[in-house]
C-alpha atoms as a PDB file:
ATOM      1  CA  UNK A   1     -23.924  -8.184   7.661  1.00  0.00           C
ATOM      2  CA  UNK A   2     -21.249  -6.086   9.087  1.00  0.00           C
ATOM      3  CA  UNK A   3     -17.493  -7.301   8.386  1.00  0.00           C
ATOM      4  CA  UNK A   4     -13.660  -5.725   9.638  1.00  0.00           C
ATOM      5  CA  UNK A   5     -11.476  -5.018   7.122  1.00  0.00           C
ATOM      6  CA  UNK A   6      -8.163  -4.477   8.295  1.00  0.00           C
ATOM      7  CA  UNK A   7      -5.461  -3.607   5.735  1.00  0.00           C
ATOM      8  CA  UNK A   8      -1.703  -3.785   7.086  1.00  0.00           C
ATOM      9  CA  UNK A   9       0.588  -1.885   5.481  1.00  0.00           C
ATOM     10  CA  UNK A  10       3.498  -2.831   3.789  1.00  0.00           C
ATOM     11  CA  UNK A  11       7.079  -1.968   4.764  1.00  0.00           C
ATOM     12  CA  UNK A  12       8.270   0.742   2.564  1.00  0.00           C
ATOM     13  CA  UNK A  13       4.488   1.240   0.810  1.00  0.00           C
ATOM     14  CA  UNK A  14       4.005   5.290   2.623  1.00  0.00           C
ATOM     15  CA  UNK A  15       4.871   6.717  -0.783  1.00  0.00           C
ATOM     16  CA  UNK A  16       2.679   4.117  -2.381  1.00  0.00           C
ATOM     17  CA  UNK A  17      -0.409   5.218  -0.252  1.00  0.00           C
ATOM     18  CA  UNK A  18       0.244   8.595  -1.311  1.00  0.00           C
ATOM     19  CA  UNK A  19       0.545   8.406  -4.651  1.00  0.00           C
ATOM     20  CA  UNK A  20      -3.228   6.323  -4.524  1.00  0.00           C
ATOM     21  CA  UNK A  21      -4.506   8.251  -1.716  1.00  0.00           C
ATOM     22  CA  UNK A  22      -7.447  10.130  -4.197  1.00  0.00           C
ATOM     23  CA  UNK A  23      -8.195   7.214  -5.848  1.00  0.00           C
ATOM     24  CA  UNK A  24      -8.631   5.085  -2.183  1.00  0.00           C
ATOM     25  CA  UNK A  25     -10.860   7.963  -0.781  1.00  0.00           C
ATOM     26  CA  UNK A  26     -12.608   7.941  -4.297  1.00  0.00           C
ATOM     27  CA  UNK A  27     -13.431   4.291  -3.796  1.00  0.00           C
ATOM     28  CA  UNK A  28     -14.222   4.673   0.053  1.00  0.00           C
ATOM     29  CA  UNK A  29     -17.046   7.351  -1.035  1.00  0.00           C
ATOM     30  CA  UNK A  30     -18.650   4.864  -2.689  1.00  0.00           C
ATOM     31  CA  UNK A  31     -19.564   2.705   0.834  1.00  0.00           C
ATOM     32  CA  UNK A  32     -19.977   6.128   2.362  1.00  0.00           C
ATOM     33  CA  UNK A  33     -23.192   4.375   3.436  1.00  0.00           C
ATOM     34  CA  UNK A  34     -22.584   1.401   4.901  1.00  0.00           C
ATOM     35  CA  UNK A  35     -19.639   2.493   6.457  1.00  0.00           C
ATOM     36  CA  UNK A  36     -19.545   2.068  10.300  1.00  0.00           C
ATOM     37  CA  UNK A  37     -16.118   3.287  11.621  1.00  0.00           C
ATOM     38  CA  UNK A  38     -12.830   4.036   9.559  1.00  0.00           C
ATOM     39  CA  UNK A  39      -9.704   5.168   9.937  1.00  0.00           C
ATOM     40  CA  UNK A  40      -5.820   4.890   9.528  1.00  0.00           C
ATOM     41  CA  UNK A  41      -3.373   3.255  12.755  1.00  0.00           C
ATOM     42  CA  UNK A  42      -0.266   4.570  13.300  1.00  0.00           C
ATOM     43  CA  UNK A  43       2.782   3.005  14.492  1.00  0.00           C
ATOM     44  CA  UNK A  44       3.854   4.055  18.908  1.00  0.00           C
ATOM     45  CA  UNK A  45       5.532   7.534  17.127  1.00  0.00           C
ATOM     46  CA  UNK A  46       2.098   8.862  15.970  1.00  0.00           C
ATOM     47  CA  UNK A  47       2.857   9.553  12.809  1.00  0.00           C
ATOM     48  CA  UNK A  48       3.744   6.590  10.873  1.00  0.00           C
ATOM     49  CA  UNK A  49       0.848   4.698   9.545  1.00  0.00           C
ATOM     50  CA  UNK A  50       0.539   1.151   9.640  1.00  0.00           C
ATOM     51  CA  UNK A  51      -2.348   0.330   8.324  1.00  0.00           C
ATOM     52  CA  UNK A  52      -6.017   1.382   7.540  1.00  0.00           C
ATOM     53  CA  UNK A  53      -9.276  -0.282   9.536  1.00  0.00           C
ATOM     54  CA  UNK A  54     -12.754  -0.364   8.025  1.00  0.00           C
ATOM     55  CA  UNK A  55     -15.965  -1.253   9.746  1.00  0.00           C
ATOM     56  CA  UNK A  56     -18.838  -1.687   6.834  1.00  0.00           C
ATOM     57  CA  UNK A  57     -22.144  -3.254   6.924  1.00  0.00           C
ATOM     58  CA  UNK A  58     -22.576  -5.461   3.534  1.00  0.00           C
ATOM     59  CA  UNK A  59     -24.693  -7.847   2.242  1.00  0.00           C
ATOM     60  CA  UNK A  60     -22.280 -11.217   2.086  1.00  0.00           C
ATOM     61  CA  UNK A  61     -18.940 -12.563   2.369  1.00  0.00           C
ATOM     62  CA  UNK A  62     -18.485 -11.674  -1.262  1.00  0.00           C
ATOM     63  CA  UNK A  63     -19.158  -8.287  -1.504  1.00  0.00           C
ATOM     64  CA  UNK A  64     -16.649  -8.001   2.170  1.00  0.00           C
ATOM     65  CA  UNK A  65     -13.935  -9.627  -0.189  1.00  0.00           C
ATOM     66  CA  UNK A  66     -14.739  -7.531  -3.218  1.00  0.00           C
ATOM     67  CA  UNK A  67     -14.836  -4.441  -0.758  1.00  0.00           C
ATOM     68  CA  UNK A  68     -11.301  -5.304   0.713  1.00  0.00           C
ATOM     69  CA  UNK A  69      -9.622  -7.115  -2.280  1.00  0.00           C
ATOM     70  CA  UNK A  70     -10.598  -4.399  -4.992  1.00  0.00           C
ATOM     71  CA  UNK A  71      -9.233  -1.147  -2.775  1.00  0.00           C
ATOM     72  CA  UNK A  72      -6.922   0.682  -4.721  1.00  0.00           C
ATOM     73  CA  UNK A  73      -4.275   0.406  -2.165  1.00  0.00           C
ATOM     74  CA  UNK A  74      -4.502  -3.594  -2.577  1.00  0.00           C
ATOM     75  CA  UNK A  75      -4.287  -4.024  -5.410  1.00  0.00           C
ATOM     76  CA  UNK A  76      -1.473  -1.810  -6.038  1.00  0.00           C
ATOM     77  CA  UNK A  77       0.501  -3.821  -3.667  1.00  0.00           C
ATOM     78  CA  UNK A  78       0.750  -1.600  -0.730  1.00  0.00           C
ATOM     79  CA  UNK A  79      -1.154  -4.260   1.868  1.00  0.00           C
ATOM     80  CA  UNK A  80       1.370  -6.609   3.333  1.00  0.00           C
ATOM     81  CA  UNK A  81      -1.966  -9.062   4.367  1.00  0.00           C
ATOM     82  CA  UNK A  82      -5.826  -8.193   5.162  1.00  0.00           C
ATOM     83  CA  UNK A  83      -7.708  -9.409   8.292  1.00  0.00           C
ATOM     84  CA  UNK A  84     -11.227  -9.591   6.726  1.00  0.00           C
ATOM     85  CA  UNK A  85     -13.763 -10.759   9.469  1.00  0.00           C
ATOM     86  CA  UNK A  86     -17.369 -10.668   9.916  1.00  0.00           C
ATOM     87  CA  UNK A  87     -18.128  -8.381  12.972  1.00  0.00           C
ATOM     88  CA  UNK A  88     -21.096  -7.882  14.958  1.00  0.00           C
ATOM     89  CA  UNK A  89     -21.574  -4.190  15.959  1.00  0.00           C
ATOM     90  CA  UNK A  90     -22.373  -4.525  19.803  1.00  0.00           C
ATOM     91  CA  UNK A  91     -23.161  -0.404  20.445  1.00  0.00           C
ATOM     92  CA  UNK A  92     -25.577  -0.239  17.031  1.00  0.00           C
ATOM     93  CA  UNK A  93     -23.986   3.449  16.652  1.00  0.00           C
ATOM     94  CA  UNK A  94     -21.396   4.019  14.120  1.00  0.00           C
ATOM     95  CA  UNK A  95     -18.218   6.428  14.911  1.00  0.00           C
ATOM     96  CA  UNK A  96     -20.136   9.412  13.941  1.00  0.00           C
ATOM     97  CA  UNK A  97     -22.397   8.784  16.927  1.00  0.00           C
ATOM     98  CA  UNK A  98     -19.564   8.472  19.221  1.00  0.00           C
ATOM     99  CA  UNK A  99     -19.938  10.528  22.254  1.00  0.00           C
ATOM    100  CA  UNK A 100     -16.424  11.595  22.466  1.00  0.00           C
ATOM    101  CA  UNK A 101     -16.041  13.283  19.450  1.00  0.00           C
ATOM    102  CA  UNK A 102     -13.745  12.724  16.734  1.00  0.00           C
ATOM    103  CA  UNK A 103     -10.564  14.323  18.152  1.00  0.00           C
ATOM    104  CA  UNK A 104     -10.424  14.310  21.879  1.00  0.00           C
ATOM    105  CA  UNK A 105      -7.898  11.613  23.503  1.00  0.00           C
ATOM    106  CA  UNK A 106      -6.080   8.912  22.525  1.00  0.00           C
ATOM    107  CA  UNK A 107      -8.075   6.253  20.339  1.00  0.00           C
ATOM    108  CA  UNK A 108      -6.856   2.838  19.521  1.00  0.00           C
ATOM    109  CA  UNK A 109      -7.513  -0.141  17.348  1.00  0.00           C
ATOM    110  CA  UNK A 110      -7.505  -3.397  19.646  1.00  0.00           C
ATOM    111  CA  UNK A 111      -7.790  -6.549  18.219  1.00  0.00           C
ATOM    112  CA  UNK A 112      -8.051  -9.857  20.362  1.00  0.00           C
ATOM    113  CA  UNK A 113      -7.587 -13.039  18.092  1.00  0.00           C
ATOM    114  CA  UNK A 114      -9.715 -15.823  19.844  1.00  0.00           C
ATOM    115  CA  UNK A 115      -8.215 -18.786  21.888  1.00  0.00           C
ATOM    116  CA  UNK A 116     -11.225 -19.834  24.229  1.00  0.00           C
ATOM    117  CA  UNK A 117     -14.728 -18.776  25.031  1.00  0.00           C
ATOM    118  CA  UNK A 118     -15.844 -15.371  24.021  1.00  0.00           C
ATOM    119  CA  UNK A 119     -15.048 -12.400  25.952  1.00  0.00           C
ATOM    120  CA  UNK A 120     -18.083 -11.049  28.346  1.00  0.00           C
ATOM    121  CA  UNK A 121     -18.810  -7.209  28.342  1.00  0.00           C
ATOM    122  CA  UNK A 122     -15.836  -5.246  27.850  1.00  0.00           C
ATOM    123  CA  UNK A 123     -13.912  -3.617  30.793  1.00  0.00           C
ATOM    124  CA  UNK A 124     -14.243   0.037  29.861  1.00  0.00           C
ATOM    125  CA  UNK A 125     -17.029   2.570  30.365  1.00  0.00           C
ATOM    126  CA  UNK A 126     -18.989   2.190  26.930  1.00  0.00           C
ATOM    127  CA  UNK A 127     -18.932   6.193  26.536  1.00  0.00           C
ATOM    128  CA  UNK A 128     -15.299   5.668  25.504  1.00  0.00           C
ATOM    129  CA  UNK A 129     -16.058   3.042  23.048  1.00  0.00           C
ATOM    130  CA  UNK A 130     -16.002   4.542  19.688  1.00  0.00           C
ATOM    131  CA  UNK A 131     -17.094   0.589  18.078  1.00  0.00           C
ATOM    132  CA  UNK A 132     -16.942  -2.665  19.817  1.00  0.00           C
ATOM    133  CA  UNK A 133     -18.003  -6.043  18.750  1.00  0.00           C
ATOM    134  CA  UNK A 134     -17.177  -9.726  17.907  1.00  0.00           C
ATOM    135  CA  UNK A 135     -14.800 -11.595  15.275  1.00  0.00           C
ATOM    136  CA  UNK A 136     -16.941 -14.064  13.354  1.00  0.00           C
ATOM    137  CA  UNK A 137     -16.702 -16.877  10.397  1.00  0.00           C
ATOM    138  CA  UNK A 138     -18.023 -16.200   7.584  1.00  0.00           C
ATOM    139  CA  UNK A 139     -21.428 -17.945   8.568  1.00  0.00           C
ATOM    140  CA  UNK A 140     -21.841 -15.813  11.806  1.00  0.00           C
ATOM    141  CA  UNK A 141     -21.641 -19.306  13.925  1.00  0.00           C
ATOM    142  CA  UNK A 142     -18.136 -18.969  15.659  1.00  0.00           C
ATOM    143  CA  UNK A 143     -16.626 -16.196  17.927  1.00  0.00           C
ATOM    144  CA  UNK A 144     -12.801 -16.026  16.569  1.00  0.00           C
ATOM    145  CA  UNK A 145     -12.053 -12.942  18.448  1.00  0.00           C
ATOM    146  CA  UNK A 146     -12.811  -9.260  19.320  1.00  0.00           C
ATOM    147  CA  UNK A 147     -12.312  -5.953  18.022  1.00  0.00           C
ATOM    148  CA  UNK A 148     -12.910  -2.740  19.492  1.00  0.00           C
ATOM    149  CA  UNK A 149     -11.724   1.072  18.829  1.00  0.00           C
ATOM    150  CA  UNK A 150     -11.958   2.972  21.879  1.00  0.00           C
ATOM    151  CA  UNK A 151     -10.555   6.048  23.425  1.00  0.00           C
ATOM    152  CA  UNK A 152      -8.236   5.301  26.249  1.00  0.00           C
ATOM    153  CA  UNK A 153      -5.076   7.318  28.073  1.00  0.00           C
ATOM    154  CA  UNK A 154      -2.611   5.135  26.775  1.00  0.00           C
ATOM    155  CA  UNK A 155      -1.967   1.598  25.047  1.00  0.00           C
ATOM    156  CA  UNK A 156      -1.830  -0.263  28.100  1.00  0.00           C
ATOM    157  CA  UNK A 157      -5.419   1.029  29.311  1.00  0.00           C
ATOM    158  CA  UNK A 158      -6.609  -0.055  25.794  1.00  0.00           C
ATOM    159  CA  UNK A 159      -5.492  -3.601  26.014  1.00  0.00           C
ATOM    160  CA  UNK A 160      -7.626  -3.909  29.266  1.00  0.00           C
ATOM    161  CA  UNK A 161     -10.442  -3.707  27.411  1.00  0.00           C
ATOM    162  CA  UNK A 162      -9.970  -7.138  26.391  1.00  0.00           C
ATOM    163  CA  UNK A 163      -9.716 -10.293  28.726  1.00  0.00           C
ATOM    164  CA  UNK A 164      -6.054 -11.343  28.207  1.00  0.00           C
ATOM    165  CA  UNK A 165      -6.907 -15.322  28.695  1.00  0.00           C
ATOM    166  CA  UNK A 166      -9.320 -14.971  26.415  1.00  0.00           C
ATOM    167  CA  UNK A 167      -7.241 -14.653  23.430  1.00  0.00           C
ATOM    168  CA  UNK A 168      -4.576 -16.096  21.778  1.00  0.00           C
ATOM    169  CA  UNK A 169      -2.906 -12.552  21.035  1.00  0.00           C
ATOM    170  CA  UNK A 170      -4.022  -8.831  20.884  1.00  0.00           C
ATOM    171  CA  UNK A 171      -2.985  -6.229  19.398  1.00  0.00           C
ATOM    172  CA  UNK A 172      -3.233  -2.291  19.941  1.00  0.00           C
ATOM    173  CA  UNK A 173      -2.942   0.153  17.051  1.00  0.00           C
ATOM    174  CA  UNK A 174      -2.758   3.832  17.391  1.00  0.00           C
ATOM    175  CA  UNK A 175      -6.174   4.697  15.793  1.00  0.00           C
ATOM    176  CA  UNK A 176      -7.754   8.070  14.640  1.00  0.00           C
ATOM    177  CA  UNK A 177     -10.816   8.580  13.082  1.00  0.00           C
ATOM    178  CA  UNK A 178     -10.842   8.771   9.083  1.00  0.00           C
ATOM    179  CA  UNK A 179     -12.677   9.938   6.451  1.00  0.00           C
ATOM    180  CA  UNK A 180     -12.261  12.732   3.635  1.00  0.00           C
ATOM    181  CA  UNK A 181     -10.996  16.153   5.876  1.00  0.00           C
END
């Protein structure tokens, strides 16, 4: 089963993440596996993070909790909340196999939190999506949203992606591809 894990970043936490930042990319080497797309969003300058996204395919609900509850960055306190959904991956490629590269563009983190029927295909050339697939419950039975990461030309361009009537609210996050440099 593949599950988002979206940890938000406290205000004021920067030096936090720092201080764990070895011990969070010794615990992310252990999913090294199962891990589907990762990576840290930034706030509009670029620079200041925000949070840190996580695409992984586990067996259950449990071990999704246990993967985003037990991160070293939670549990130190720097998360101000977790979005923890079960995804679907709709381009059966992780970000490794993206076309595009790791560096080249602008890549964002859109999330659409679900308000009526599910969104149809999304509005983008698929060469620029990086990952792209459904919010779930737990049980797989109801569509509670979307998320993609994509490579656009700016934010605007990366909320099209996403039907706005379709959703309650979205969100874009300036996105880049993570992993141990």
């Amino acid at each position: 089963m593949e599950f988002l894990c979206y940890h938000r970043d406290r205000k004021g936490s920067l030096a936090l993440r720092y201080e764990l930042a070895e011990k969070h990319w010794s615990y992310m080497d252990r999913y090294a596996k199962e891990m589907i797309a990762r990576g840290p969003t930034f706030a509009d300058d670029g620079e200041t993070l925000t949070g840190s996204v996580h695409i992984v395919d586990l067996p259950d609900a449990a071990a999704a909790r246990a993967f985003a509850f037990d991160e070293p960055g939670y549990q130190a306190g720097a998360y101000r909340d977790v979005l923890l959904r079960r995804w679907r991956n709709e381009l059966g490629r992780t970000m490794w196999d993206f076309p595009g590269g790791p560096t080249e563009g602008n890549r964002y983190l859109v999330l659409g939190l679900g308000a009526g029927p599910a969104d149809p295909d999304p509005s983008v050339d698929r060469d620029e999506l990086v990952a792209y697939g459904p919010l779930l419950s737990d049980d797989g039975a109801a569509w509670l949203g979307t998320a993609a990461l994509l490579r656009a030309p700016d934010p605007d361009a990366a909320r099209a992606v996403l039907t706005p009537d379709r959703y309650a609210d979205i969100e874009v996050h300036n996105w880049e591809f993570g992993g141990r440099t």
